[in-house]
C-alpha atoms as a PDB file:
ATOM      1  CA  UNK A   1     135.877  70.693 185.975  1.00  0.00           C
ATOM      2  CA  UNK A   2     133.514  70.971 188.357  1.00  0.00           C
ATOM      3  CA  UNK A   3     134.662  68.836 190.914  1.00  0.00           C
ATOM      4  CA  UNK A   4     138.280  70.836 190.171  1.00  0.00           C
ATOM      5  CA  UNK A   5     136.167  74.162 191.282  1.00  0.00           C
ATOM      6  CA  UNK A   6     134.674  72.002 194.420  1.00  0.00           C
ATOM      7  CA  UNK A   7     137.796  70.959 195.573  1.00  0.00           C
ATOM      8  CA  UNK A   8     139.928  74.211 195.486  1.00  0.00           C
ATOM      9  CA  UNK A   9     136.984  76.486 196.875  1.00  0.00           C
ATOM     10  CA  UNK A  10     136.489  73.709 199.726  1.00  0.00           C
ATOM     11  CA  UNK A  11     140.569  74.054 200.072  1.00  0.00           C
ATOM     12  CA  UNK A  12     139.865  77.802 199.797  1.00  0.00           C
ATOM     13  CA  UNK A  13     137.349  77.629 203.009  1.00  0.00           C
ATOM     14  CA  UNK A  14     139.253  75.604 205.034  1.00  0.00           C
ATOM     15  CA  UNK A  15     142.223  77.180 205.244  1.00  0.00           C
ATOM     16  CA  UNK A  16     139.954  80.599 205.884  1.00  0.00           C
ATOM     17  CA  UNK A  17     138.813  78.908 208.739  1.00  0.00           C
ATOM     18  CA  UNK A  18     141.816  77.855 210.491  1.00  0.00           C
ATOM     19  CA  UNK A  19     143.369  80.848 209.929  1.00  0.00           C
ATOM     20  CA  UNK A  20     140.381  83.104 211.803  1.00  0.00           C
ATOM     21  CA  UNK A  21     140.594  80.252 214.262  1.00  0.00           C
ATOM     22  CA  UNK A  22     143.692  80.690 215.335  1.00  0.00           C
ATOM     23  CA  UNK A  23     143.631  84.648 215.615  1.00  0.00           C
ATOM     24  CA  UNK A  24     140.319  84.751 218.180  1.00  0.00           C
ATOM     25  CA  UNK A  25     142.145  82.482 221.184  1.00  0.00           C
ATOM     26  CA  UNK A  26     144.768  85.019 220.763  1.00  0.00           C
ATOM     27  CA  UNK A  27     142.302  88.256 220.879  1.00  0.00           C
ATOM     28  CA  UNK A  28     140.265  86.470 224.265  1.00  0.00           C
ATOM     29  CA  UNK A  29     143.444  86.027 226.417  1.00  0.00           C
ATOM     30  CA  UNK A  30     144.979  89.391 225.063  1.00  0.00           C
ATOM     31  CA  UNK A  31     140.920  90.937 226.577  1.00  0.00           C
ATOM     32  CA  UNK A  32     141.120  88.533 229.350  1.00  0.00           C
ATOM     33  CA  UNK A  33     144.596  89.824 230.735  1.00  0.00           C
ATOM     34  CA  UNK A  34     143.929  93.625 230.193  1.00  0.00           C
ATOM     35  CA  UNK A  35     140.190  93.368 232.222  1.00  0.00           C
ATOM     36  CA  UNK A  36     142.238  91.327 235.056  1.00  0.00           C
ATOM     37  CA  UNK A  37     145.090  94.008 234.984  1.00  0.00           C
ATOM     38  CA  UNK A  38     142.447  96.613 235.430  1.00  0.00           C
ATOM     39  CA  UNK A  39     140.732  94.599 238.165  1.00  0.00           C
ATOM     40  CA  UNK A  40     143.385  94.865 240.003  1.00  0.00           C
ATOM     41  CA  UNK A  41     144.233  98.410 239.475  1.00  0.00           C
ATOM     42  CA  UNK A  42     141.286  99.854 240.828  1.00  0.00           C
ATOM     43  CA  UNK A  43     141.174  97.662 243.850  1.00  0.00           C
ATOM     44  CA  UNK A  44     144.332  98.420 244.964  1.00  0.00           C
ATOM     45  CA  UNK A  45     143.661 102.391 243.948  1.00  0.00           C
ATOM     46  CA  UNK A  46     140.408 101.611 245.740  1.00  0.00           C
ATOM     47  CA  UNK A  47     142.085 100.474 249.165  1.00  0.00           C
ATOM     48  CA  UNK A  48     144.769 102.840 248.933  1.00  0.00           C
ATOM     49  CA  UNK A  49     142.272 105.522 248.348  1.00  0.00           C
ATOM     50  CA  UNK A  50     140.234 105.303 251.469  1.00  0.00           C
ATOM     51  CA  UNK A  51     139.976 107.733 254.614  1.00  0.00           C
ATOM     52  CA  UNK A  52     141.322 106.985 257.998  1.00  0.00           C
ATOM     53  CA  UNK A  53     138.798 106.764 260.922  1.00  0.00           C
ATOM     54  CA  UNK A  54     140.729 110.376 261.634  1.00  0.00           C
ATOM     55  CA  UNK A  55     140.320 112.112 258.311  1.00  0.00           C
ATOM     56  CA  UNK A  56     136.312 111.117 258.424  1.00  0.00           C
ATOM     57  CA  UNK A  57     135.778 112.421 261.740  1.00  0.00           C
ATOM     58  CA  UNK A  58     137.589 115.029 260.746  1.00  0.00           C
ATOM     59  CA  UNK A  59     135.272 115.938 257.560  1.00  0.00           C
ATOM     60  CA  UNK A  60     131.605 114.578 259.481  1.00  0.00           C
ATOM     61  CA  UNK A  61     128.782 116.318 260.765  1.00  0.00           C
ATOM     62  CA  UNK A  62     126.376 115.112 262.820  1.00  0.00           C
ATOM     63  CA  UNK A  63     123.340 112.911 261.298  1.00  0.00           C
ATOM     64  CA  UNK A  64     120.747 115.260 262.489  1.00  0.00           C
ATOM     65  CA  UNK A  65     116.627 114.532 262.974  1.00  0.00           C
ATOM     66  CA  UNK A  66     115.787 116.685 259.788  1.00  0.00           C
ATOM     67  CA  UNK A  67     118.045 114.699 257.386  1.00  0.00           C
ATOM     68  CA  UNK A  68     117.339 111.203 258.779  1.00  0.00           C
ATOM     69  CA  UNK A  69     113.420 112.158 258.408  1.00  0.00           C
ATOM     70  CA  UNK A  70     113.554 113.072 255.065  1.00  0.00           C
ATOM     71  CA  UNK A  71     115.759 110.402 254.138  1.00  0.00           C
ATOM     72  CA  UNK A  72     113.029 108.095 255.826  1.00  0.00           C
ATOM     73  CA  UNK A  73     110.135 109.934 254.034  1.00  0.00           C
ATOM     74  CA  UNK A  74     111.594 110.591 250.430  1.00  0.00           C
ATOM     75  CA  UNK A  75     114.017 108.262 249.176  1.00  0.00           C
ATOM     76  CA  UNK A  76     114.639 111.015 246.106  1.00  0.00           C
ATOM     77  CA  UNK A  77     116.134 112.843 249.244  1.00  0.00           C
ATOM     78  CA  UNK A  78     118.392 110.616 249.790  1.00  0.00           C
ATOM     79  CA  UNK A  79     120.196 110.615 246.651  1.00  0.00           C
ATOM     80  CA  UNK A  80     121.301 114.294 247.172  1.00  0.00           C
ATOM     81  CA  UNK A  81     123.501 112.999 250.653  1.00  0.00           C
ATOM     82  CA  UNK A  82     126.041 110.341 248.394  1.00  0.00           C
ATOM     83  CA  UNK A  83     129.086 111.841 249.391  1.00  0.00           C
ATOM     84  CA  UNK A  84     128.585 113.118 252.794  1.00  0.00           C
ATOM     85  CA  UNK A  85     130.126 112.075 256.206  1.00  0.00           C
ATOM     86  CA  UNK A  86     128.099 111.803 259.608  1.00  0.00           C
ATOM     87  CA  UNK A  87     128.697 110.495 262.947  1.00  0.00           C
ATOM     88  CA  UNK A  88     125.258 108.565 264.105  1.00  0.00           C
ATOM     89  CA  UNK A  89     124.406 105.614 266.317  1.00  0.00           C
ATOM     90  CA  UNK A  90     122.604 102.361 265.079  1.00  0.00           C
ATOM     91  CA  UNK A  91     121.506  99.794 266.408  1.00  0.00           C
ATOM     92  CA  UNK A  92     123.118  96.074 264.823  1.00  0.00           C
ATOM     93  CA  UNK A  93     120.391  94.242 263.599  1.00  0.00           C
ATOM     94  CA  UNK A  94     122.247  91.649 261.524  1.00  0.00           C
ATOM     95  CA  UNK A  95     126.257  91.366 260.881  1.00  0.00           C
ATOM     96  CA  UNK A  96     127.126  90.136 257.503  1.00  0.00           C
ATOM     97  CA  UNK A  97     131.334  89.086 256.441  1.00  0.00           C
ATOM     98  CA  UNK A  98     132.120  92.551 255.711  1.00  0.00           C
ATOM     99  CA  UNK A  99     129.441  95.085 256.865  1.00  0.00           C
ATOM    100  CA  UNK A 100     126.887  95.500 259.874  1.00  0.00           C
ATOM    101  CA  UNK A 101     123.539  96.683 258.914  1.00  0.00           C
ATOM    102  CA  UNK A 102     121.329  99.405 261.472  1.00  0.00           C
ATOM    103  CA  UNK A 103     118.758 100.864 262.686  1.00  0.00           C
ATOM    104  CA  UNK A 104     119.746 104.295 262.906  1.00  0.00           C
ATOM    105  CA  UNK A 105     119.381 107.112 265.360  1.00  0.00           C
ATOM    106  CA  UNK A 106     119.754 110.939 264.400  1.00  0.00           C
ATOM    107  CA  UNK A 107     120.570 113.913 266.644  1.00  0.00           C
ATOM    108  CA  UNK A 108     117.345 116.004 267.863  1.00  0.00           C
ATOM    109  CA  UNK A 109     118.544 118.548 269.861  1.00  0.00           C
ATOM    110  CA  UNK A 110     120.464 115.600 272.338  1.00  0.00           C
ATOM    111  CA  UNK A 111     117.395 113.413 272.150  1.00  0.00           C
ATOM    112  CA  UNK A 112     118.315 110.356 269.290  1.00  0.00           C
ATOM    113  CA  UNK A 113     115.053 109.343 267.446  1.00  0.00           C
ATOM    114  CA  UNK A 114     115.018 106.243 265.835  1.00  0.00           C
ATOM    115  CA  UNK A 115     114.317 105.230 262.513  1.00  0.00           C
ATOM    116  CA  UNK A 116     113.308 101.637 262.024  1.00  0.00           C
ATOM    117  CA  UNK A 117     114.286  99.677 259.117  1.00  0.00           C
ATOM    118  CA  UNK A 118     110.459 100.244 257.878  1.00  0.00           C
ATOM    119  CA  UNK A 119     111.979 102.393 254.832  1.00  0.00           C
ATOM    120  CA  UNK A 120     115.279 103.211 255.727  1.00  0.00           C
ATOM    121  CA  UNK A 121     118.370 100.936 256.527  1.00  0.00           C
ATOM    122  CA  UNK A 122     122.226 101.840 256.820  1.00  0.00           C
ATOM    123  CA  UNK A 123     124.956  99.303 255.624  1.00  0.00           C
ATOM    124  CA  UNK A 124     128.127  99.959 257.081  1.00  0.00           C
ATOM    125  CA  UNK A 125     131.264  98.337 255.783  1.00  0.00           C
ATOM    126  CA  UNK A 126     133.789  98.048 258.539  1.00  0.00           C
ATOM    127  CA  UNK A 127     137.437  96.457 258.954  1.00  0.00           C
ATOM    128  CA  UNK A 128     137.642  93.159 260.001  1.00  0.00           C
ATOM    129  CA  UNK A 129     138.582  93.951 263.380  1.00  0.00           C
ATOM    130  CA  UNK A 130     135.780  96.339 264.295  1.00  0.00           C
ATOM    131  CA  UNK A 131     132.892  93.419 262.781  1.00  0.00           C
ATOM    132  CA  UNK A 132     133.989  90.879 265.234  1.00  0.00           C
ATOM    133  CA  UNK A 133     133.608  92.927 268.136  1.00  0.00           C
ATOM    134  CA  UNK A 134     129.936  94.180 266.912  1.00  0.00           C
ATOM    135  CA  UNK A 135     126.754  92.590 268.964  1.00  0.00           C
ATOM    136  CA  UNK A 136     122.950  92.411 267.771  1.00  0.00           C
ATOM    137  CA  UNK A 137     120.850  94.583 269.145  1.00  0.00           C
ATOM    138  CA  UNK A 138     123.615  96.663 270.690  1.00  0.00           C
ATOM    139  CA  UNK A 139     123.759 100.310 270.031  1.00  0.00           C
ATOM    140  CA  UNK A 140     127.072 101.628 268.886  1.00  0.00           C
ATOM    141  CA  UNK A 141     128.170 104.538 267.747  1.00  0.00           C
ATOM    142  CA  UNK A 142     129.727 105.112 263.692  1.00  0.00           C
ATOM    143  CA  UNK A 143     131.343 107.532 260.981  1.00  0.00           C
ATOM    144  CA  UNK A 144     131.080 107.021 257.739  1.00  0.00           C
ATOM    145  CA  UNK A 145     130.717 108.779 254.217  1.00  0.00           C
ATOM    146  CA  UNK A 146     127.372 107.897 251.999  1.00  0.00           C
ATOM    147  CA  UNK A 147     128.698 106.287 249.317  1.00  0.00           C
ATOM    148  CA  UNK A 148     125.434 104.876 247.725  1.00  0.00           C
ATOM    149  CA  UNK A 149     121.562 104.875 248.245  1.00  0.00           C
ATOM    150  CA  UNK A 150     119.287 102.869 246.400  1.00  0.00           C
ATOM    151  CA  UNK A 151     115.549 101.731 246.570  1.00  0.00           C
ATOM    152  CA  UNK A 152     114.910  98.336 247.531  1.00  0.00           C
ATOM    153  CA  UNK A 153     112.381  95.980 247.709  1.00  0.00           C
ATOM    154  CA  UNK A 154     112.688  92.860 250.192  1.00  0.00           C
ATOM    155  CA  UNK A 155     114.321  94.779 253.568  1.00  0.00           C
ATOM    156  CA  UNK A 156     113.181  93.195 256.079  1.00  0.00           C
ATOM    157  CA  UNK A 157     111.727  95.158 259.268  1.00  0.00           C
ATOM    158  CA  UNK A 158     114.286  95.498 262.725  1.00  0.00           C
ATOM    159  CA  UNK A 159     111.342  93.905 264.313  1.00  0.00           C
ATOM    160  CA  UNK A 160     111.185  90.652 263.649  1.00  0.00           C
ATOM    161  CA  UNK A 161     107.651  90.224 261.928  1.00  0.00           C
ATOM    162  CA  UNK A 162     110.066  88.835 258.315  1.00  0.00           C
ATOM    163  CA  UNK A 163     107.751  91.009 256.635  1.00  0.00           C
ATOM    164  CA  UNK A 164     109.410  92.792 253.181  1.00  0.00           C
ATOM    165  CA  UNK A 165     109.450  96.333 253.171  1.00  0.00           C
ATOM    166  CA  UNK A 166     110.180  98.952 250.291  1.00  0.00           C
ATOM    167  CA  UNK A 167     112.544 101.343 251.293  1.00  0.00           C
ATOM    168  CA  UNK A 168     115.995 103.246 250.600  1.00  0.00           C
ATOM    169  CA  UNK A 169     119.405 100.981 251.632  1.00  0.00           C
ATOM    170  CA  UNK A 170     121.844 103.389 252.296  1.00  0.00           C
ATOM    171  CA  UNK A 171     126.021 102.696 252.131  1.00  0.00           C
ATOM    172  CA  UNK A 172     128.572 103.886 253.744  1.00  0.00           C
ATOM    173  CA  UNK A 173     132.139 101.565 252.082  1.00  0.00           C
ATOM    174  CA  UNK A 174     134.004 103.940 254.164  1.00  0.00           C
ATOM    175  CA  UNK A 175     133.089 103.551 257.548  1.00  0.00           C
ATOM    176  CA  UNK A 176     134.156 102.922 261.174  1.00  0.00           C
ATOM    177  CA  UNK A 177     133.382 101.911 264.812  1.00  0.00           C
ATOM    178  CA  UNK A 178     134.159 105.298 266.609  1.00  0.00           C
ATOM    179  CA  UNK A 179     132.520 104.009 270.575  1.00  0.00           C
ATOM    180  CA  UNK A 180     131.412 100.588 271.741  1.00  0.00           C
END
């Protein structure tokens, strides 16, 4: 009798198993295909989405000495900007496959001042077209809306000493080339 009870509970189990089994391949793909699916969505919403060169000129103000100073000196500061859209020039200090990153240089009254990347560096995603044209160490003029800012640790300084710097990193995804 009790190897009766063994035998029909083990039967019992097994079939439990395979059962489950066979149900959890099912649920993965069915996850699988609807993450994918929205993947895709909101990239192609996401390119579809994003200004001309036009509309952000259009919308920008000029990155003026005040801002740029207190983005430099209080990266809390720079938090409150995600969303805006200047005009600026920067100098390239290193080109990556889809972005340039600067030194920047803000408006004072006609004069640009520069701020170093000793605390605070602009990444500027650009098209394709606009990268390859881009030199290091040339200064170039940009638009582009904030779209990010975040603290950082390991920037290194435009001056060549590879020393790591904390500071703010500062993104622009919508961005372009508006003067060589």
């Amino acid at each position: 009798m009790k190897r009766f009870l063994t035998i029909i509970l083990s039967a019992i189990i097994a079939l439990s198993v395979c059962a489950c089994g066979g149900g959890a391949s099912t649920a993965e793909t069915t996850a699988e295909e609807t993450t994918l699916a929205v993947k895709e969505t909101t990239a192609t919403e996401t390119e579809s989405s994003k200004l001309s060169k036009e509309d952000l000129l259009n919308e920008a103000v000029i990155l003026k000495d005040d801002i740029a100073k207190k983005m430099f000196e209080n990266p809390a500061f720079s938090t409150t900007v995600v969303g805006n859209t200047y005009t600026f020039s920067g100098k390239v200090y290193s080109i990556g496959l889809n972005y340039a990153d600067l030194e920047i240089y803000a408006d004072n009254n006609g004069q640009l001042h520069g701020y170093g990347f000793e605390g605070l560096a602009f990444r500027v995603y650009l098209p394709t077209e606009e990268l390859i044209n881009l030199e290091v160490s040339k200064m170039y003029r940009f638009v582009g809306k904030i779209s990010s800012v975040e603290e950082t640790e390991g920037v290194k300084d435009s001056y060549g000493s590879g020393m790591s710097l904390k500071g703010s990193l500062v993104e622009m995804q919508e961005a372009y080339l508006i003067t060589d």
